[in-house]
Protein backbone atom coordinates (compact mmCIF):
# COMPACT_ATOMS: atom_id res chain seq x y z
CA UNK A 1 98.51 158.42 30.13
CA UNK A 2 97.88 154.74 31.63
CA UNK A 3 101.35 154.07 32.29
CA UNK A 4 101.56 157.84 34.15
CA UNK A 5 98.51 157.05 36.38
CA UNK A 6 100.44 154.29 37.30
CA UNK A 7 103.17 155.62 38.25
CA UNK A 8 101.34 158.68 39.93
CA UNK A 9 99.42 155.42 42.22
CA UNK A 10 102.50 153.15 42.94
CA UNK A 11 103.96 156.79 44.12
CA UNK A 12 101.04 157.37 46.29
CA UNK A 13 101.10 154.06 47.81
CA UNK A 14 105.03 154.16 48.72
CA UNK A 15 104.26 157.45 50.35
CA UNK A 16 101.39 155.76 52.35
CA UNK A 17 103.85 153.17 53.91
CA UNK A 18 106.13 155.77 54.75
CA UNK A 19 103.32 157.94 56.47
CA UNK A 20 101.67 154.84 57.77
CA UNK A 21 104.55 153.48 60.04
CA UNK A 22 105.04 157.45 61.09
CA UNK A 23 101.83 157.30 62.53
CA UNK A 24 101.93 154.37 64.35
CA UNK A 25 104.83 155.16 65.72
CA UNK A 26 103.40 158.02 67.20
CA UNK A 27 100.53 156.14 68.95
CA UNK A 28 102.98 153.12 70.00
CA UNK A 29 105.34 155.07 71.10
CA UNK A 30 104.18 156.85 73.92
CA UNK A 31 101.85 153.84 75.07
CA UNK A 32 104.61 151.61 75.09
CA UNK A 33 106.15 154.28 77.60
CA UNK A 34 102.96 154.10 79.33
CA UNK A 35 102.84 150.69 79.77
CA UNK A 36 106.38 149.95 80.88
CA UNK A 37 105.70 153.23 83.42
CA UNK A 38 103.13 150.78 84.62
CA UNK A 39 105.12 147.59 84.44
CA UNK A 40 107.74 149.44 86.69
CA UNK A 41 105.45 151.05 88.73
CA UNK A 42 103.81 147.54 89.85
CA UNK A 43 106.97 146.36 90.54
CA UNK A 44 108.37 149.05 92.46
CA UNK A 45 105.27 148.65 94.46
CA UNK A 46 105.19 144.80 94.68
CA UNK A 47 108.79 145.37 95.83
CA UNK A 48 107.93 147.46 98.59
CA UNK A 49 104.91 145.47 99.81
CA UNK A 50 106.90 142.42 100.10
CA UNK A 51 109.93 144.45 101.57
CA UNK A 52 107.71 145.86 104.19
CA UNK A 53 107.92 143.22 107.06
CA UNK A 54 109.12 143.41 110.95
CA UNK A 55 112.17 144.05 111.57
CA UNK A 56 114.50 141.47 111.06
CA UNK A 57 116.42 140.50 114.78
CA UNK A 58 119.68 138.76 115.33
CA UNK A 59 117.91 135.80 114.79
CA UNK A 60 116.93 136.29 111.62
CA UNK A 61 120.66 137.55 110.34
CA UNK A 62 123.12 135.82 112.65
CA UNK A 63 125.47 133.04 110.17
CA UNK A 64 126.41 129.65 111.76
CA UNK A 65 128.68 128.47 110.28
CA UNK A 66 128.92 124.79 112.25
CA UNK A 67 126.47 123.41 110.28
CA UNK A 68 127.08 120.26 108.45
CA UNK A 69 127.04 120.79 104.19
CA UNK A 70 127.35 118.79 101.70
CA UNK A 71 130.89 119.27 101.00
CA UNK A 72 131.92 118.72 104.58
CA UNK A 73 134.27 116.13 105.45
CA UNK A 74 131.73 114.51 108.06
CA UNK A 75 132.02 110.92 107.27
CA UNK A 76 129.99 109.45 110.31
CA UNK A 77 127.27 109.65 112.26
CA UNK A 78 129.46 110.30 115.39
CA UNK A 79 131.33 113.55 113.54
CA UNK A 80 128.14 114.39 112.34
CA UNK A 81 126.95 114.56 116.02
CA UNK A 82 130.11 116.27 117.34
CA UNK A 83 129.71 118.85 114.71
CA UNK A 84 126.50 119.29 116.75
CA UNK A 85 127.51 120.19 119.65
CA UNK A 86 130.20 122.62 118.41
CA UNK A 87 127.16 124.72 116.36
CA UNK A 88 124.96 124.78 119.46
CA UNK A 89 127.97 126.17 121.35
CA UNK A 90 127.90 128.70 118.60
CA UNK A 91 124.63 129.41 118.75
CA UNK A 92 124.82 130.46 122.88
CA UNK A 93 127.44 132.66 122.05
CA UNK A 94 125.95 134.29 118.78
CA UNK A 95 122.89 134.32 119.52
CA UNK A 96 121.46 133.89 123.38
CA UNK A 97 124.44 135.48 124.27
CA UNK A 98 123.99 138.59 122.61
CA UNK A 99 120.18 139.47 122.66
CA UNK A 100 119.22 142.65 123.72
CA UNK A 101 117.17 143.68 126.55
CA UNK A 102 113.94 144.77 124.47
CA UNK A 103 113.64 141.06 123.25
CA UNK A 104 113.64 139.22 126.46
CA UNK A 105 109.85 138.28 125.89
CA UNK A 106 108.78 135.45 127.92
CA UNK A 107 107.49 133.70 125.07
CA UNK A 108 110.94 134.60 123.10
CA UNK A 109 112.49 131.13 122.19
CA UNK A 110 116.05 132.46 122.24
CA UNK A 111 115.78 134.58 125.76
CA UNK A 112 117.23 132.33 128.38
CA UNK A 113 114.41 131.49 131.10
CA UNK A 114 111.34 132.20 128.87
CA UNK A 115 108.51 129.78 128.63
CA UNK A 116 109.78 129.19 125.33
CA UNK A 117 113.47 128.34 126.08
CA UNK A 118 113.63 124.67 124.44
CA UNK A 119 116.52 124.11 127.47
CA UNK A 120 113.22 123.72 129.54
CA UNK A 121 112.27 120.47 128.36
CA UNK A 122 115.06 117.78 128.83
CA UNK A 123 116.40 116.64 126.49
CA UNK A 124 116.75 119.83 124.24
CA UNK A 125 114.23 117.97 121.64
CA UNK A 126 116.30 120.44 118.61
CA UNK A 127 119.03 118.08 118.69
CA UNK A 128 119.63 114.86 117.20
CA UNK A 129 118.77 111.92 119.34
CA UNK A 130 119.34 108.36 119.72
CA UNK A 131 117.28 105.87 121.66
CA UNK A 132 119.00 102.41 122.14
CA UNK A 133 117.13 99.47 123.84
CA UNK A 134 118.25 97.72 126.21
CA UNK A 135 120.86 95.22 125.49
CA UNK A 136 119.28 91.34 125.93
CA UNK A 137 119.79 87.97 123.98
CA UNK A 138 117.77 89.10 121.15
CA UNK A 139 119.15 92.43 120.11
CA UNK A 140 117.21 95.62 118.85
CA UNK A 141 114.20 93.94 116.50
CA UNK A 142 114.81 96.79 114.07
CA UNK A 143 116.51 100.20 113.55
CA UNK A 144 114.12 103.40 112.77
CA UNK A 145 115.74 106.31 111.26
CA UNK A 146 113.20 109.55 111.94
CA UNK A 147 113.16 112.89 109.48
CA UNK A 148 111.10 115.49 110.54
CA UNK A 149 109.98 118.43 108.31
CA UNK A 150 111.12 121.45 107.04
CA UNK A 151 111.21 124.30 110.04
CA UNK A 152 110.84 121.34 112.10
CA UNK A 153 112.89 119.17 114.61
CA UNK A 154 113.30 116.02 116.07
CA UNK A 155 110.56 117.07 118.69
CA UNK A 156 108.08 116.72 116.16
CA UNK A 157 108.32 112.17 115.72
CA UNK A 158 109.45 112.09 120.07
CA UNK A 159 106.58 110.42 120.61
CA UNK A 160 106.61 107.60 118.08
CA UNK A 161 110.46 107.56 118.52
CA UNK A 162 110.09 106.61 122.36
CA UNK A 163 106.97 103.93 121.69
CA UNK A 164 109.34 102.31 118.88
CA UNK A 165 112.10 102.61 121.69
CA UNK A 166 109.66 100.86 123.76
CA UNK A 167 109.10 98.22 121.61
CA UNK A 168 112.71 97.45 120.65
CA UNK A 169 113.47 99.46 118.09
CA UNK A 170 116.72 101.25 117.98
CA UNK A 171 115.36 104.85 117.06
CA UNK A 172 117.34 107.91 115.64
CA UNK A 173 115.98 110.97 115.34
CA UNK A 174 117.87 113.15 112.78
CA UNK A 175 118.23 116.74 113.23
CA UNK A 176 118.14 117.95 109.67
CA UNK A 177 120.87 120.55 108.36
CA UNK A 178 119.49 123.98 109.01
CA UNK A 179 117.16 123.12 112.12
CA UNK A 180 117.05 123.75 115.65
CA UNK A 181 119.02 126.45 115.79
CA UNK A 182 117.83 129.91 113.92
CA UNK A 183 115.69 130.50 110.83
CA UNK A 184 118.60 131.95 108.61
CA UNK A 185 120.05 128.73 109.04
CA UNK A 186 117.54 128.00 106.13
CA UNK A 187 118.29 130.90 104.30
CA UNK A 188 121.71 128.94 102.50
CA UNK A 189 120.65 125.55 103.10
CA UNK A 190 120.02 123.34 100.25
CA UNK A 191 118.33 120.30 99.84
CA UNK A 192 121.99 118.43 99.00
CA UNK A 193 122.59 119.32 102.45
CA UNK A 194 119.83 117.69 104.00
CA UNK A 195 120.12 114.91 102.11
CA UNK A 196 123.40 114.26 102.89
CA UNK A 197 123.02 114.06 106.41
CA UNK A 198 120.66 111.02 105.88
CA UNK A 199 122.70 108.30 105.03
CA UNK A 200 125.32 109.06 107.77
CA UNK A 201 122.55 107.77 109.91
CA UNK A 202 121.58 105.05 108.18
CA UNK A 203 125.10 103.71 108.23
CA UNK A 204 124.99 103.87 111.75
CA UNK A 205 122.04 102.18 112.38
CA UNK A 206 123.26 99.15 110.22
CA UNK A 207 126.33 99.28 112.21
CA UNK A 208 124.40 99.01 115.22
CA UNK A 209 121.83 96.38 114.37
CA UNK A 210 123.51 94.17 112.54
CA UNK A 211 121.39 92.44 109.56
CA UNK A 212 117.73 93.52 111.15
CA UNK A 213 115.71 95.59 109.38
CA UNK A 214 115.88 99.47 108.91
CA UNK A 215 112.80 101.33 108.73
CA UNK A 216 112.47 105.19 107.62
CA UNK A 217 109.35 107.65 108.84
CA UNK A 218 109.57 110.58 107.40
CA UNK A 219 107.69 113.80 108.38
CA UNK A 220 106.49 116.54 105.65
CA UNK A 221 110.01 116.97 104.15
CA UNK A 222 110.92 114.20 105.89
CA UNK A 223 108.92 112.41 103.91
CA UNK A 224 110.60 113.77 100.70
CA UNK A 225 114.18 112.66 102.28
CA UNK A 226 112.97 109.58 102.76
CA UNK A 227 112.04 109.17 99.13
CA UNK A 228 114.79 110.11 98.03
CA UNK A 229 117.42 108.10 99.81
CA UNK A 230 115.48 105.02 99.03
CA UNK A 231 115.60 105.87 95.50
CA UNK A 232 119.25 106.44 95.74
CA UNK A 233 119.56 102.98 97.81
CA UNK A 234 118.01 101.39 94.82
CA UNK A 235 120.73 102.88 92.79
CA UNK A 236 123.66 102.50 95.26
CA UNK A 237 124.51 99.36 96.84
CA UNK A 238 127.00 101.06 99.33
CA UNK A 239 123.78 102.73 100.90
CA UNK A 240 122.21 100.58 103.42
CA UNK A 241 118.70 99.30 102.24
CA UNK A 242 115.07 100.28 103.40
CA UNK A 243 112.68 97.59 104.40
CA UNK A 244 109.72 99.81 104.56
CA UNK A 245 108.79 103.65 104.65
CA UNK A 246 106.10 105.68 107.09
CA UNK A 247 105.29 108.88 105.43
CA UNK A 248 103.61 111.52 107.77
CA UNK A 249 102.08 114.78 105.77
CA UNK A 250 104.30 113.82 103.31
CA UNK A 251 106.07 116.84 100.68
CA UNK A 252 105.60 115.10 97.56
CA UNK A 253 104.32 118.03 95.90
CA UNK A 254 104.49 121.54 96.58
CA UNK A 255 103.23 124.66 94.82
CA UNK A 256 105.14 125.85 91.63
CA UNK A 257 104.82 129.30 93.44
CA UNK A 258 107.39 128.02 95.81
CA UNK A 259 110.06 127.59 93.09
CA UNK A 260 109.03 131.03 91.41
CA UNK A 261 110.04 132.50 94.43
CA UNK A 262 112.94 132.15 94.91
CA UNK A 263 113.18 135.24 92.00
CA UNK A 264 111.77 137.73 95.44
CA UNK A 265 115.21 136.54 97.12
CA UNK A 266 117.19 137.72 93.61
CA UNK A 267 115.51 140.98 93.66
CA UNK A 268 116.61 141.25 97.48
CA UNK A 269 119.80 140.40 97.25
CA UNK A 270 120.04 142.96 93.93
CA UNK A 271 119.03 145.87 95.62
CA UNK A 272 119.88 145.13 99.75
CA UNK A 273 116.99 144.54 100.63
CA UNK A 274 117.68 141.75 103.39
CA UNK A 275 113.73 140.92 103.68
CA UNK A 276 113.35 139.86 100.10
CA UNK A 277 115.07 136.77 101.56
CA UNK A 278 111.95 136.15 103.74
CA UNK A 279 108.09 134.74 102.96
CA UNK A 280 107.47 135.94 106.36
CA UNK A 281 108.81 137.35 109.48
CA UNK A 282 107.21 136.69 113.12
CA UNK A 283 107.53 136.62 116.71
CA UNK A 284 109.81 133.08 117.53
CA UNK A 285 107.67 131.65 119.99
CA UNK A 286 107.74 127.97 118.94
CA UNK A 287 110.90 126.30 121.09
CA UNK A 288 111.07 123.09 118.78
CA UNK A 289 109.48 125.06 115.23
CA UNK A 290 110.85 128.34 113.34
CA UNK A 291 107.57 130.47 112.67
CA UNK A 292 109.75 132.60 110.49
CA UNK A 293 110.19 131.20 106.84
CA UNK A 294 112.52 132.23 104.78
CA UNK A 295 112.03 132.09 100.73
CA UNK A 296 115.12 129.77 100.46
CA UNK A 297 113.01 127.21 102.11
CA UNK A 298 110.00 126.93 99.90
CA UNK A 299 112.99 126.79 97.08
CA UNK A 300 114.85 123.82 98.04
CA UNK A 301 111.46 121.88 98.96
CA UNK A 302 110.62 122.47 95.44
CA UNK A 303 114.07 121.45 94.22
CA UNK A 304 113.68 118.35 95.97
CA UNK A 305 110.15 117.61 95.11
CA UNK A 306 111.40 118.30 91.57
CA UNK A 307 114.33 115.92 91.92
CA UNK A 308 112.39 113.13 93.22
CA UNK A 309 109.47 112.86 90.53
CA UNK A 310 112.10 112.55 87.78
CA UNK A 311 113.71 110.02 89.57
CA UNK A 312 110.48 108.37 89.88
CA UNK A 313 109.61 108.87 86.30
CA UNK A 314 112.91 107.69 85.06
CA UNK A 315 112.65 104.45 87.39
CA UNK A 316 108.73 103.22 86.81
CA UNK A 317 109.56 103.86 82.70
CA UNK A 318 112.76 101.20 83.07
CA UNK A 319 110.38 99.38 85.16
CA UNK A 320 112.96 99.49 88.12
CA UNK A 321 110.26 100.40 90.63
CA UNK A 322 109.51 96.73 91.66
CA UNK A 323 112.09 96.79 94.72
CA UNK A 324 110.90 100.66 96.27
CA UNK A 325 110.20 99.60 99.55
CA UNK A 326 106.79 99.17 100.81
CA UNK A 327 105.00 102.47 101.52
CA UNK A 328 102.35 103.39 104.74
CA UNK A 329 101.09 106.95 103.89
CA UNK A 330 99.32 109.08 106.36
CA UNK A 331 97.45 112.46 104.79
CA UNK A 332 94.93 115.00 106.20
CA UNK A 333 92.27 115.55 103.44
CA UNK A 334 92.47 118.93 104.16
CA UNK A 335 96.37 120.44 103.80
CA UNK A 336 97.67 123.71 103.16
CA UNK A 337 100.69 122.76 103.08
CA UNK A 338 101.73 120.22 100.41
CA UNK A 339 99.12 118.92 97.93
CA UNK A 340 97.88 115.70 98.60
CA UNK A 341 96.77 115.09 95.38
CA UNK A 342 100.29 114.96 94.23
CA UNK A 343 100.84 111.84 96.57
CA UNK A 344 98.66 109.61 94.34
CA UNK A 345 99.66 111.17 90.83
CA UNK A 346 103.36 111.49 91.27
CA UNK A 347 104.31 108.20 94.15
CA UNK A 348 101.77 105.93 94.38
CA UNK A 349 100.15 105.71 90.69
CA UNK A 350 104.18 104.64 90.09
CA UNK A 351 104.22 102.25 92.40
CA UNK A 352 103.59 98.35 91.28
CA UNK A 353 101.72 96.19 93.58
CA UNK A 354 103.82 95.40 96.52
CA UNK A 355 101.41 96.37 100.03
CA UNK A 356 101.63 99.72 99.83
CA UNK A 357 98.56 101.88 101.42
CA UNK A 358 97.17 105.44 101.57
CA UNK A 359 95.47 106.24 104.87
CA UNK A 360 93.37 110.05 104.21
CA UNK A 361 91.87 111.11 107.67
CA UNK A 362 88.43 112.51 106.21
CA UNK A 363 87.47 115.94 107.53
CA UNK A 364 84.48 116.17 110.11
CA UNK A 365 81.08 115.73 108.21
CA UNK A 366 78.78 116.28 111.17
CA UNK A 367 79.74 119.55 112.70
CA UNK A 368 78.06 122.24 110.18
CA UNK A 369 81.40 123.34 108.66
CA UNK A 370 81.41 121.47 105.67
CA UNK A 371 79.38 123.85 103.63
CA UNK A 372 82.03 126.94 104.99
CA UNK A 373 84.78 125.30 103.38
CA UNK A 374 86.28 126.97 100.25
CA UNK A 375 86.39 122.74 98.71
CA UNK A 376 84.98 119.79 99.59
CA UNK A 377 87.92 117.51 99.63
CA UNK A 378 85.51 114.48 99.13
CA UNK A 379 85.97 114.82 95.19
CA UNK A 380 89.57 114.37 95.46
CA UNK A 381 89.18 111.38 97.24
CA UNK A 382 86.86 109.92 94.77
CA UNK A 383 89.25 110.58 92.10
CA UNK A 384 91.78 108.19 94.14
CA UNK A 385 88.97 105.08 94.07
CA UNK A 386 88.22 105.71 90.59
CA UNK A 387 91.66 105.00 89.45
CA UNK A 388 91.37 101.71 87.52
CA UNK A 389 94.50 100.45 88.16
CA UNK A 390 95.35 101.13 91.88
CA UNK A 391 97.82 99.53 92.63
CA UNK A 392 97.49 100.45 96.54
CA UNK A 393 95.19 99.76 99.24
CA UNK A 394 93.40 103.28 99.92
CA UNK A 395 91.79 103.76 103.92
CA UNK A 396 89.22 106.65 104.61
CA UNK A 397 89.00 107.42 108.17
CA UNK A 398 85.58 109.04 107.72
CA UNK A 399 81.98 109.42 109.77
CA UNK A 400 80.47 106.48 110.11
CA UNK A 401 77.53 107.87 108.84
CA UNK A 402 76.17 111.25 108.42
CA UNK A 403 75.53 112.89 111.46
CA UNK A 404 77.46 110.16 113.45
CA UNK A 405 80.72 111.37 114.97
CA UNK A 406 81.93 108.22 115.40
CA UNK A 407 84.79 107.14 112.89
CA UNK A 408 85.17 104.31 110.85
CA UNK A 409 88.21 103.08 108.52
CA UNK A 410 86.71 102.74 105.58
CA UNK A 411 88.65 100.76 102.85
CA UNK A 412 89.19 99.50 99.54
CA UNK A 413 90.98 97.23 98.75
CA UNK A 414 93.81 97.16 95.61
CA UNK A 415 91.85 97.54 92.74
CA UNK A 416 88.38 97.21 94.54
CA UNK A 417 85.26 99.42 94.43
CA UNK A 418 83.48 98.25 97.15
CA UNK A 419 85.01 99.12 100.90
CA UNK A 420 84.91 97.39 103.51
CA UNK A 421 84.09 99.57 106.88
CA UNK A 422 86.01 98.50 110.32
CA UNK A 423 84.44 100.38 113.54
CA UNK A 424 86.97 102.20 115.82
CA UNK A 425 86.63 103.67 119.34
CA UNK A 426 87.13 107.18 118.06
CA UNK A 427 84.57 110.04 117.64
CA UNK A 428 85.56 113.55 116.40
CA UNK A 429 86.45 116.31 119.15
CA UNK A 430 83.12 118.68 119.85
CA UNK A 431 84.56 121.98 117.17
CA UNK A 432 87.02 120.42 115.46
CA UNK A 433 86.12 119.88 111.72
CA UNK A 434 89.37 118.72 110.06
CA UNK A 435 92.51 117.24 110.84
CA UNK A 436 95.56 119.88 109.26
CA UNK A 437 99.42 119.48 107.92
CA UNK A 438 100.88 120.13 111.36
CA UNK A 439 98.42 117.87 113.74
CA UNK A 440 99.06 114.17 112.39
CA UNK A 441 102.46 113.12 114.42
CA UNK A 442 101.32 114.54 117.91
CA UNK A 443 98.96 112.93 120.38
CA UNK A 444 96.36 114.60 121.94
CA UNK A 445 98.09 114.72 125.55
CA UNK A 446 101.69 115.66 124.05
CA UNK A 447 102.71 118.67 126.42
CA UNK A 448 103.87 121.11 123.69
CA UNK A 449 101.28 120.62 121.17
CA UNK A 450 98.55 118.51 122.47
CA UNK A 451 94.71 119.55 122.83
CA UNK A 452 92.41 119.93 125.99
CA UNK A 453 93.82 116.84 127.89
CA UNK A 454 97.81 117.90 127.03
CA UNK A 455 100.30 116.57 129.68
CA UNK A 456 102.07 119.72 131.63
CA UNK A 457 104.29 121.51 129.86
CA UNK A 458 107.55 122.29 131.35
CA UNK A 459 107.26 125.89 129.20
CA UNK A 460 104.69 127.36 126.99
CA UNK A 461 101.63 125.20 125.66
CA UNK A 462 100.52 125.95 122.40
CA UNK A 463 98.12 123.21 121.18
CA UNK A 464 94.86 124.38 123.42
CA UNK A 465 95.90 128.03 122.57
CA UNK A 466 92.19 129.40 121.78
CA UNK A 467 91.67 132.75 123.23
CA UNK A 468 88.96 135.70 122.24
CA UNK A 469 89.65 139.00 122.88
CA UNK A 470 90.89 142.43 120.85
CA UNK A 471 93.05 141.77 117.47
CA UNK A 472 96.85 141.82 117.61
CA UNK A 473 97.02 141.85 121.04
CA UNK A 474 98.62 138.50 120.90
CA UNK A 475 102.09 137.45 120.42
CA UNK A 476 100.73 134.17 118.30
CA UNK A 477 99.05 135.09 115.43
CA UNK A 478 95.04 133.91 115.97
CA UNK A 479 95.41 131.70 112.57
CA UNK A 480 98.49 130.15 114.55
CA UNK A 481 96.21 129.24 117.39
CA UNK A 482 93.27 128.42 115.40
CA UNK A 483 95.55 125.30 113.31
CA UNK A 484 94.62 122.19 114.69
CA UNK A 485 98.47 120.93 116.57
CA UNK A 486 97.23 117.58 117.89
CA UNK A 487 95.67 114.36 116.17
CA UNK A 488 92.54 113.11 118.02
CA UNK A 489 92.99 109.81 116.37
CA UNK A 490 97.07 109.33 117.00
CA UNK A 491 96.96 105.68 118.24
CA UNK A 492 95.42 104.65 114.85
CA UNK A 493 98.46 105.94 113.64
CA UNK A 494 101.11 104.97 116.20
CA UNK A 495 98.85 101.21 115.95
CA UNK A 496 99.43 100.94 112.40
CA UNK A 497 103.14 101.81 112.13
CA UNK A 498 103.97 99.65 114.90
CA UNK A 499 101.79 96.62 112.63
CA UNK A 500 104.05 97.34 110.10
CA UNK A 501 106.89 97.14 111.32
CA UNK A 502 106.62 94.08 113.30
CA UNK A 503 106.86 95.85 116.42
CA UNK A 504 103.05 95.31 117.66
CA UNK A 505 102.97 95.46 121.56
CA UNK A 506 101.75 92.27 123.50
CA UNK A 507 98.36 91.18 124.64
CA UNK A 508 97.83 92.29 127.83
């Protein structure tokens, strides 16, 4: 009877699994069809949200295809620059050449005769230049190889480029692969590209100056090509050496959304949808900056950023870092751009003692905007001092006080608590409460860029752009014109780069 009861329950039981997983399956079922309904759903909708931009223009689909690469055969500076001038020929006759009537704005950078035509300044500041003193006894007293930033051009370092010149420098400024002409340029550049370009230049400098030193600033992604060839010099003894680096906004560190994104251009390219490739789409209005960016862009910064921090890492643990070359780094507390914290935590916390500096421009503690912001940036910059071993001398321009306008440079030196505070003879503009990504390199009078005393502008003038009136009306975006363009304390800057590099101008 026992053993039947038994039998009677172990068949019970095997009937209970089967019915059991039956069931399930009938509630899993039909919710996992609900839930990939919604999975797909999202994305179809995420899909069209980021599809639905302005129209692309010519601009934005036009291929040049005189652009230097990586595998190109360019082997000097002077092929490099002939290669040039045969893809801004192409780009008259693909581009100006061919724009229709309905986009002959007079703020449209590639209509002929606008305000925004970059053929109104002289020179065309999208072009590589080259600034050579004037030949004496002594020679140039250094070479300066200039990188500006990523949308950028050689417009955006003119002005230290012609006070070095001034000073007897011999000053390149390189026009990076996939600037100056049109923002798909940047949709198939990489950063191999970009870096490749670099050393062509500083093999001409050395040719030119002889045995004086070579000095690198680098601008935003600038500053990440900079990095990076010096690493590479450190490697390579063919490459000509670097006897100290100016880093402006530097891209040490970007967001890790920038390398997920390059997934939107997949999708794009999958299904044909051409604006996939883009971030954003606007109005070009900028003659030396593309306001477009294309995904591509924020891809190969983060490919580079990546690049460099390994090398970095791989260097400081063979303790090989000794002979980077000394570093002057320029950041805006407040940056929207690249993260400034990632300047300390993945170049300078490497870095053994050897002069280097941080200079942070503090933002404005005395006009009533600090409580608006969405952070304080004064924590991160505590976390900088309270590094025990800093290995760097860290400078706070900062209030002198609070409710003083007037700045001081406030710094510590390497491994110091205690600052010491040296008075300047600047005070922060009336309404301006920080400094931004895109202001440090220009001077408060430059004519493109420059604030309420700007020189005259051959074109349009975008730095005082501040007008009220009804939304969208505007060709420039209001967050455009809101940005602060212009650095109110510039000759700190230009002051300091010229003290490092030897190149200080003479009492008076």
């Amino acid at each position: 009877m026992r053993g039947k009861l038994n039998d009677e329950l172990v068949s019970m039981k095997k009937k209970m699994k089967r019915r059991i997983p039956r069931v399930l399956l009938r509630v899993l079922k039909p919710l996992a069809y609900a839930v990939a309904g919604v999975i797909c759903t999202l994305l179809v909708v995420g899909i069209i949200a980021l599809n639905n931009k302005p129209e692309l223009k010519l601009w934005h689909t036009a291929d040049l295809d005189e652009e230097f690469t990586a595998e190109s055969s360019i082997k000097s500076f002077a092929d490099y620059l002939a290669l040039e001038d045969r893809l801004f020929a192409q780009l008259n006759t693909e581009v100006y050449d061919r724009i229709e009537p309905d986009e002959t704005q007079m703020i449209s950078r590639y209509h002929r005769g606008s305000l925004s035509d970059p053929e109104r300044w002289s020179p065309n500041w999208n072009r590589s230049f080259e600034l050579v003193p004037t030949p004496d006894n002594a020679g140039p007293k250094a070479g300066v190889l200039l990188l500006h930033g990523l949308t950028d051009s050689p417009y955006s370092l003119r002005n230290l480029g012609r006070s070095l010149h001034e000073q007897g420098a011999h000053v390149i400024g390189l026009r990076v692969p996939g600037h100056g002409t049109i923002p798909s340029a940047l949709t198939h550049t990489t950063w191999q590209d970009m870096a490749g370009a670099v050393p062509l230049a500083m093999r001409h400098l050395r040719k030119e100056i002889g045995d004086r030193p070579i000095y690198m600033i680098g601008y935003s992604n600038g500053g990440a090509l900079a990095v990076h060839y010096a690493l590479s010099s450190m490697e390579d003894s063919e490459l000509p050496p670097v006897k100290g680096i100016v880093l402006i906004s530097p891209e040490i560190g970007v967001s890790r959304m920038a390398g997920l994104a390059v997934w939107q251009e997949r999708f794009g390219s999958l299904l044909g949808l051409e604006n996939l490739a883009w971030s954003s789409v606007h109005s070009e209005y900028d003659p030396f900056k593309y306001v477009s960016f294309p995904v591509n862009a924020g891809n190969l910064a983060h490919e580079l950023t990546k690049v460099n921090r390994e090398k970095i890492a791989r260097l400081a643990a063979a303790k090989e870092l000794g002979s980077f070359p000394p570093v002057l780094a320029f950041q805006s507390a407040l940056d929207s751009t690249v993260l400034a914290s990632a300047l300390v935590r993945d170049l300078f916390a490497y870095l053994p003692d050897k002069g280097h500096e941080l200079v942070a421009f503090d933002v404005n503690r005395t006009n009533g905007a600090t409580p608006l912001l969405n952070h304080d940036p004064k924590s991160d910059l505590g976390l900088v001092l309270e590094e025990p071993d800093r290995a760097f001398v860290f400078s706070l321009l900062t209030n002198a006080s609070s409710g003083d306008e007037r700045m001081v440079v406030r710094k510590w030196g390497i491994r110091q608590t205690a600052p010491v505070d040296v008075e300047t003879p600047f005070s922060w503009p009336r309404g301006v409460y920080s400094l931004s990504h895109v202001a440090l390199p220009f001077p408060p009078d430059d004519p493109l860029y420059g604030g309420p005393n700007a020189g005259k502008s051959p074109g349009l003038q975008i730095g005082n752009a501040a007008l009220r009136g009804e939304k969208g009306a505007i060709t420039i975006p209001a967050q455009d014109m809101l940005r602060l363009r212009w650095n109110p304390f510039y000759p700190y800057l230009e002051e300091r780069i010229m003290e490092t590099f030897g190149l200080g101008r003479d009492p008076e």
